[in-house]
N, C-alpha and C. Protein backbone atom coordinates (compact mmCIF):
# COMPACT_ATOMS: atom_id res chain seq x y z
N UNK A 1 158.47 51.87 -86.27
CA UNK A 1 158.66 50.84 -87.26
C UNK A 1 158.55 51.49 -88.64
N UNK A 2 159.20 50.47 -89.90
CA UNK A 2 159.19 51.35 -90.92
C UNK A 2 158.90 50.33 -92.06
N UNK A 3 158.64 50.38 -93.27
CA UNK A 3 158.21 49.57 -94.12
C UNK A 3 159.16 49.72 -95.50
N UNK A 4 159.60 49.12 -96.03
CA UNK A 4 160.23 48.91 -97.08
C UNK A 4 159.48 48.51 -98.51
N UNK A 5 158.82 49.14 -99.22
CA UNK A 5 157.62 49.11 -100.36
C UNK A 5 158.37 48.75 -101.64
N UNK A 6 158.29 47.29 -102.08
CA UNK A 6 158.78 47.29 -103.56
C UNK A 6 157.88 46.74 -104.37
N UNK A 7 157.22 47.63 -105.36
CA UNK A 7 156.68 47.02 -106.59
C UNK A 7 157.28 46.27 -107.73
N UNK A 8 156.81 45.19 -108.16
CA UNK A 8 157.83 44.62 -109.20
C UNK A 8 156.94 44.16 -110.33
N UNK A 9 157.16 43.81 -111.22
CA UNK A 9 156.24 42.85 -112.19
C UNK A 9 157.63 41.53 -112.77
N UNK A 10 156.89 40.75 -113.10
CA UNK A 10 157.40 39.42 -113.66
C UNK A 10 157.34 39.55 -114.41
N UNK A 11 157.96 38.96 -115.44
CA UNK A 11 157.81 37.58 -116.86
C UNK A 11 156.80 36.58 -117.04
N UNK A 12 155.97 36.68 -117.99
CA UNK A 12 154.70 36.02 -117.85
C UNK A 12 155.42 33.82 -117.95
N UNK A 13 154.67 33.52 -116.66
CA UNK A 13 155.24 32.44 -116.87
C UNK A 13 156.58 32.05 -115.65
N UNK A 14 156.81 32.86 -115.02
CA UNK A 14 158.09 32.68 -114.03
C UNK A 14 157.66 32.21 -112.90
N UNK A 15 156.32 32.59 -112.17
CA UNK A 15 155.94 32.43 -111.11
C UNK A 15 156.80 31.05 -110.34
N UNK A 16 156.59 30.07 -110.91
CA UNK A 16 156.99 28.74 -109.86
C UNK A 16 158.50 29.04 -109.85
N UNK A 17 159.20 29.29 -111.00
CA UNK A 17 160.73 29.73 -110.58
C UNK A 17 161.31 30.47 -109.76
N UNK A 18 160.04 31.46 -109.79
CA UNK A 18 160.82 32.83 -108.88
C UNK A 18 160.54 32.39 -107.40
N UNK A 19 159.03 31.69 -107.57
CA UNK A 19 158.89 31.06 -105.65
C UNK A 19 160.43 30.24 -105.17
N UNK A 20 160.37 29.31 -106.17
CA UNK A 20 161.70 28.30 -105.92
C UNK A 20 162.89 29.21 -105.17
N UNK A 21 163.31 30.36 -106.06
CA UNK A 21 164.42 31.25 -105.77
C UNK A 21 163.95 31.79 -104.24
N UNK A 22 162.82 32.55 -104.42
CA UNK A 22 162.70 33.41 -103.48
C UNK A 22 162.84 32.40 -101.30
N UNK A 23 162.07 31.66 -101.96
CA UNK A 23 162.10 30.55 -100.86
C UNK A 23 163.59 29.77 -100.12
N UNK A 24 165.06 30.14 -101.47
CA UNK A 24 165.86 29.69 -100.76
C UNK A 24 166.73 30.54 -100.47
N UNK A 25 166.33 32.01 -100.54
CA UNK A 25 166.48 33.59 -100.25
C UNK A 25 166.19 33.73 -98.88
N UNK A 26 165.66 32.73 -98.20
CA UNK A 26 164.53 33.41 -96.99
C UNK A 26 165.20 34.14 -95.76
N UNK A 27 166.80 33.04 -95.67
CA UNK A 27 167.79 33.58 -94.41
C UNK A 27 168.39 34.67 -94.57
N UNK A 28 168.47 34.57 -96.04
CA UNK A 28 169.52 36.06 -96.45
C UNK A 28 168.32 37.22 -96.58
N UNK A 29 167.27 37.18 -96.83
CA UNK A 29 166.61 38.19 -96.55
C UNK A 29 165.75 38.63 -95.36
N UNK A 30 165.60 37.21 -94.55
CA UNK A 30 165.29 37.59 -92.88
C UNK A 30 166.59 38.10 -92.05
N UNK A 31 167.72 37.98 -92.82
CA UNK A 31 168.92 38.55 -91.89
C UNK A 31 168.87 39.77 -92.50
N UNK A 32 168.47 40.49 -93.33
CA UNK A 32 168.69 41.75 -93.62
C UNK A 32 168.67 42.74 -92.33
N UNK A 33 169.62 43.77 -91.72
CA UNK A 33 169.37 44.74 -90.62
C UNK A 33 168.41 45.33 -90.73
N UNK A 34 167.62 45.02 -89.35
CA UNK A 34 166.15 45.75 -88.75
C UNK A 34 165.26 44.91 -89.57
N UNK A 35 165.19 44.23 -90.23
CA UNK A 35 164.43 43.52 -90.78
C UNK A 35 163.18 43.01 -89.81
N UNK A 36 162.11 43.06 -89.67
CA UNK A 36 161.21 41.84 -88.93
C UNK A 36 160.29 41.44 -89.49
N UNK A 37 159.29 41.54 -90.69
CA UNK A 37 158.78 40.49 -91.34
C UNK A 37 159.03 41.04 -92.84
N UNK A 38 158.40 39.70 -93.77
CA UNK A 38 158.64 40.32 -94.66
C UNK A 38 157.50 39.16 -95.76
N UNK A 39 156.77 39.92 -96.59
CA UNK A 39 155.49 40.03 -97.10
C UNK A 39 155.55 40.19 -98.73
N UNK A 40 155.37 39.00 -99.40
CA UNK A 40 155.43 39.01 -101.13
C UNK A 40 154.02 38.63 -101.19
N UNK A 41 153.59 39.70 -102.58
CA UNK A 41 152.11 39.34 -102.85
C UNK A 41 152.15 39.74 -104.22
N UNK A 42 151.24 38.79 -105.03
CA UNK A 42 151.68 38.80 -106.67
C UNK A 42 150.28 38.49 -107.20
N UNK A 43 150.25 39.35 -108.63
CA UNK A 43 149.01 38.93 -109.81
C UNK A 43 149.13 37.91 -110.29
N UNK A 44 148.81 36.72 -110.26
CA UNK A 44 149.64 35.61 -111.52
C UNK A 44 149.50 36.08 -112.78
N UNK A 45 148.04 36.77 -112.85
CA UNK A 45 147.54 37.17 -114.17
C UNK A 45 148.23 37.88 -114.81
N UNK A 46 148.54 39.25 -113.91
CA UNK A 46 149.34 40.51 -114.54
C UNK A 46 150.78 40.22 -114.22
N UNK A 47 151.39 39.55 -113.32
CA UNK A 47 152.94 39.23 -112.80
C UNK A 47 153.24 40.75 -112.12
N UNK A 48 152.32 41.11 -111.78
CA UNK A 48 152.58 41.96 -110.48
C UNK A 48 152.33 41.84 -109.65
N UNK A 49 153.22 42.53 -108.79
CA UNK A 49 153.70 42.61 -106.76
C UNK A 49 153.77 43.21 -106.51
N UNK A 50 154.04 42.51 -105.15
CA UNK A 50 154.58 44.11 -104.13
C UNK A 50 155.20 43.09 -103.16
N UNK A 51 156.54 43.74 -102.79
CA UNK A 51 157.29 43.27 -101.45
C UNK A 51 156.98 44.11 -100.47
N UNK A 52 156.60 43.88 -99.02
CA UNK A 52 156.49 44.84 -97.97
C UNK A 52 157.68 44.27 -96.82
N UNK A 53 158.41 45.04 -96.43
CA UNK A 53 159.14 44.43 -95.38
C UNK A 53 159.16 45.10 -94.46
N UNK A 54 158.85 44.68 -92.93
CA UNK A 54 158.69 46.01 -91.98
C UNK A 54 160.30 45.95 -91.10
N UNK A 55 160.70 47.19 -90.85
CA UNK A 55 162.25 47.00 -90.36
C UNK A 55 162.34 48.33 -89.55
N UNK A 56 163.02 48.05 -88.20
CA UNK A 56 163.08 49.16 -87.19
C UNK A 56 164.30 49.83 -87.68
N UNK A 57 164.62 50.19 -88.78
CA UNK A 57 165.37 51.04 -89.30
C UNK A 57 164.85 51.90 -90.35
N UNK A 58 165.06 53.51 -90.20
CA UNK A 58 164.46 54.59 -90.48
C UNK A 58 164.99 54.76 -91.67
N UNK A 59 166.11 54.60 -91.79
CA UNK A 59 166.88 54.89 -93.16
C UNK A 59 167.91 53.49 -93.65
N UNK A 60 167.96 53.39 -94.88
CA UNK A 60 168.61 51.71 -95.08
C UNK A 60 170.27 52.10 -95.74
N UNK A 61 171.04 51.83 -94.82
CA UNK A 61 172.41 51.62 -94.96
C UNK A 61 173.06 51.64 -96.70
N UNK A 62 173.98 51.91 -96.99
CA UNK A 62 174.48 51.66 -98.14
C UNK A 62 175.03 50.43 -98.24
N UNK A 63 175.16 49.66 -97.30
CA UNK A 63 175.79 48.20 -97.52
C UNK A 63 174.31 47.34 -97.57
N UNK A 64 173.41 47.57 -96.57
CA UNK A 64 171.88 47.04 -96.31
C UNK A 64 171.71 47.15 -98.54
N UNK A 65 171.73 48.50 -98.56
CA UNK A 65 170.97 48.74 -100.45
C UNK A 65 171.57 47.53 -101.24
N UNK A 66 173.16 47.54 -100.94
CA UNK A 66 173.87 46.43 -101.73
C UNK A 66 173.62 45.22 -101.16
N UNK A 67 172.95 44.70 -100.41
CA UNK A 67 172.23 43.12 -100.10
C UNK A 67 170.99 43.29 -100.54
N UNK A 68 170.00 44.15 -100.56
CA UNK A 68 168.71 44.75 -101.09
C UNK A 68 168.96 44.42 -102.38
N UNK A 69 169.59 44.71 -103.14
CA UNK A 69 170.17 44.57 -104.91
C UNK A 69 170.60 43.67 -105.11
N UNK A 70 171.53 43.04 -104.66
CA UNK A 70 171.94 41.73 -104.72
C UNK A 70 170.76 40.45 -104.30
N UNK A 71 169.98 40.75 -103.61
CA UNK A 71 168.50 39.99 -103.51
C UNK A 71 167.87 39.75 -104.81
N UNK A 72 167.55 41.39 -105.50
CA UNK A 72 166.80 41.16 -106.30
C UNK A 72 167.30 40.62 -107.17
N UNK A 73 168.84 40.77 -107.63
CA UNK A 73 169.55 40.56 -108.80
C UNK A 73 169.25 39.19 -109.26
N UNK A 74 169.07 38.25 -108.33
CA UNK A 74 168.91 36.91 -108.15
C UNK A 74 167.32 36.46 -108.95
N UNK A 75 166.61 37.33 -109.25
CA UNK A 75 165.30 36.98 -109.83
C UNK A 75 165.57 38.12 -111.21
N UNK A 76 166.83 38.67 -111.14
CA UNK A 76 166.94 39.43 -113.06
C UNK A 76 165.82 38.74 -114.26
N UNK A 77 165.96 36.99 -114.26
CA UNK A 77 165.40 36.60 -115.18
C UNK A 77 164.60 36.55 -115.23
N UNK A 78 163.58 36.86 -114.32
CA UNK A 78 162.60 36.58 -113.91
C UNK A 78 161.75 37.89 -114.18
N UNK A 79 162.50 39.07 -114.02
CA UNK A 79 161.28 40.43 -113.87
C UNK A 79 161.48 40.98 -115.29
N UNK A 80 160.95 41.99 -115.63
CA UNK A 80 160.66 42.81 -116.55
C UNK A 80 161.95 44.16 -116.51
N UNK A 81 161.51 44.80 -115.10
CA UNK A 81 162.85 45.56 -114.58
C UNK A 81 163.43 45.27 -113.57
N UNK A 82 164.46 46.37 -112.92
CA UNK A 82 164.68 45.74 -111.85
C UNK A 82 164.02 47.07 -111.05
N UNK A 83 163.43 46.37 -109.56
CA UNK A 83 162.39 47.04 -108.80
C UNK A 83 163.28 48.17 -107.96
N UNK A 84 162.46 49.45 -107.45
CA UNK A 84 162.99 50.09 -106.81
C UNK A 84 162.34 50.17 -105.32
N UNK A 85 162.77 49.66 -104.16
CA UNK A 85 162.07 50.26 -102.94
C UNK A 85 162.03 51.59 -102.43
N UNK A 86 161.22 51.48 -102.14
CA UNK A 86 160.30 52.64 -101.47
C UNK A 86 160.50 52.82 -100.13
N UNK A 87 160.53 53.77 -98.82
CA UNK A 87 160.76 53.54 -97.69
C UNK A 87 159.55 54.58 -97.20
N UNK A 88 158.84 54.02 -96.15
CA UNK A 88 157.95 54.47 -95.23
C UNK A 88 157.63 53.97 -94.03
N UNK A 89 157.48 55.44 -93.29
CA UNK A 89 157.13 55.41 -91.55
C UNK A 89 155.62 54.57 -91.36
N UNK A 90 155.49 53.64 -90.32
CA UNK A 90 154.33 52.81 -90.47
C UNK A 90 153.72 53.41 -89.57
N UNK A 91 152.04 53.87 -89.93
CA UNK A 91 151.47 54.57 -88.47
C UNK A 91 150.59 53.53 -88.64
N UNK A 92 150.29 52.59 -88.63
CA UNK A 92 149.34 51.20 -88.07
C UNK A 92 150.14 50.11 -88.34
N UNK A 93 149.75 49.39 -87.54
CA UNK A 93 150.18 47.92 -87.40
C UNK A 93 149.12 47.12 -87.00
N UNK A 94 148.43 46.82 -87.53
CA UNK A 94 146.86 45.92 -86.54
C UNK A 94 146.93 44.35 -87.10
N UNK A 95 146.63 43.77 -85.99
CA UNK A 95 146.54 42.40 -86.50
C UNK A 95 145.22 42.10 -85.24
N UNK A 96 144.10 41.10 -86.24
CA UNK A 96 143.43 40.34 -85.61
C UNK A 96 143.37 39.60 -84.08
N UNK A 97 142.58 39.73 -83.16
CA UNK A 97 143.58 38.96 -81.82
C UNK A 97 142.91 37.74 -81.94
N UNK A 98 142.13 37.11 -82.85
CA UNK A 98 142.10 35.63 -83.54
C UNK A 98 143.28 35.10 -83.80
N UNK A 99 144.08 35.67 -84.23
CA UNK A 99 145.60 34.78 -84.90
C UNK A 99 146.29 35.10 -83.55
N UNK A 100 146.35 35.72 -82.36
CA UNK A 100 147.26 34.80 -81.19
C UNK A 100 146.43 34.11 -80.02
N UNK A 101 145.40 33.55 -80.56
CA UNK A 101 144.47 32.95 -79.84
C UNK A 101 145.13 31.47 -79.56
């Protein structure tokens, strides 16, 4: 498995807009290839994040980058820049065995 790492920062003040956007993003970015989850976590304070997406693909396609970009393009107004992902091999995966209880 592999992880897809994007740091981003906001526009102070965007937060409820960018949820709005991001939320009606969800098919076009759960259909992304190899895709299997995918993980936004944000400062309100500072308007920084991080996207994590984990995807059984080792290396991301040149058509995959141009839906990757075209994702973000969709929150332009919203960020400061536009974000660059990161790609990494995942050597843990742990989850609680409370949550498939």
């Amino acid at each position: 498995m592999y992880a897809r790492i994007t740091p981003y920062k906001m526009k102070p003040g965007s937060k409820a807009a960018a949820i709005k956007v991001m939320k009606g993003l969800k098919k076009k970015i759960l259909a992304l290839p190899g895709q299997q989850q995918f993980l936004n976590v944000m400062n309100d304070e500072t308007g920084t994040g991080y996207v994590v997406s984990t995807t059984t693909l080792s290396e991301v396609s040149e058509e995959t980058q141009a839906k990757i970009k075209a994702l973000w393009a969709e929150f332009s107004e919203f960020l400061v820049e536009q974000p660059h992902p990161q790609s990494f091999e995942v050597i843990a995966d742990w989850e609680h065995a409370a949550a498939h209880a």
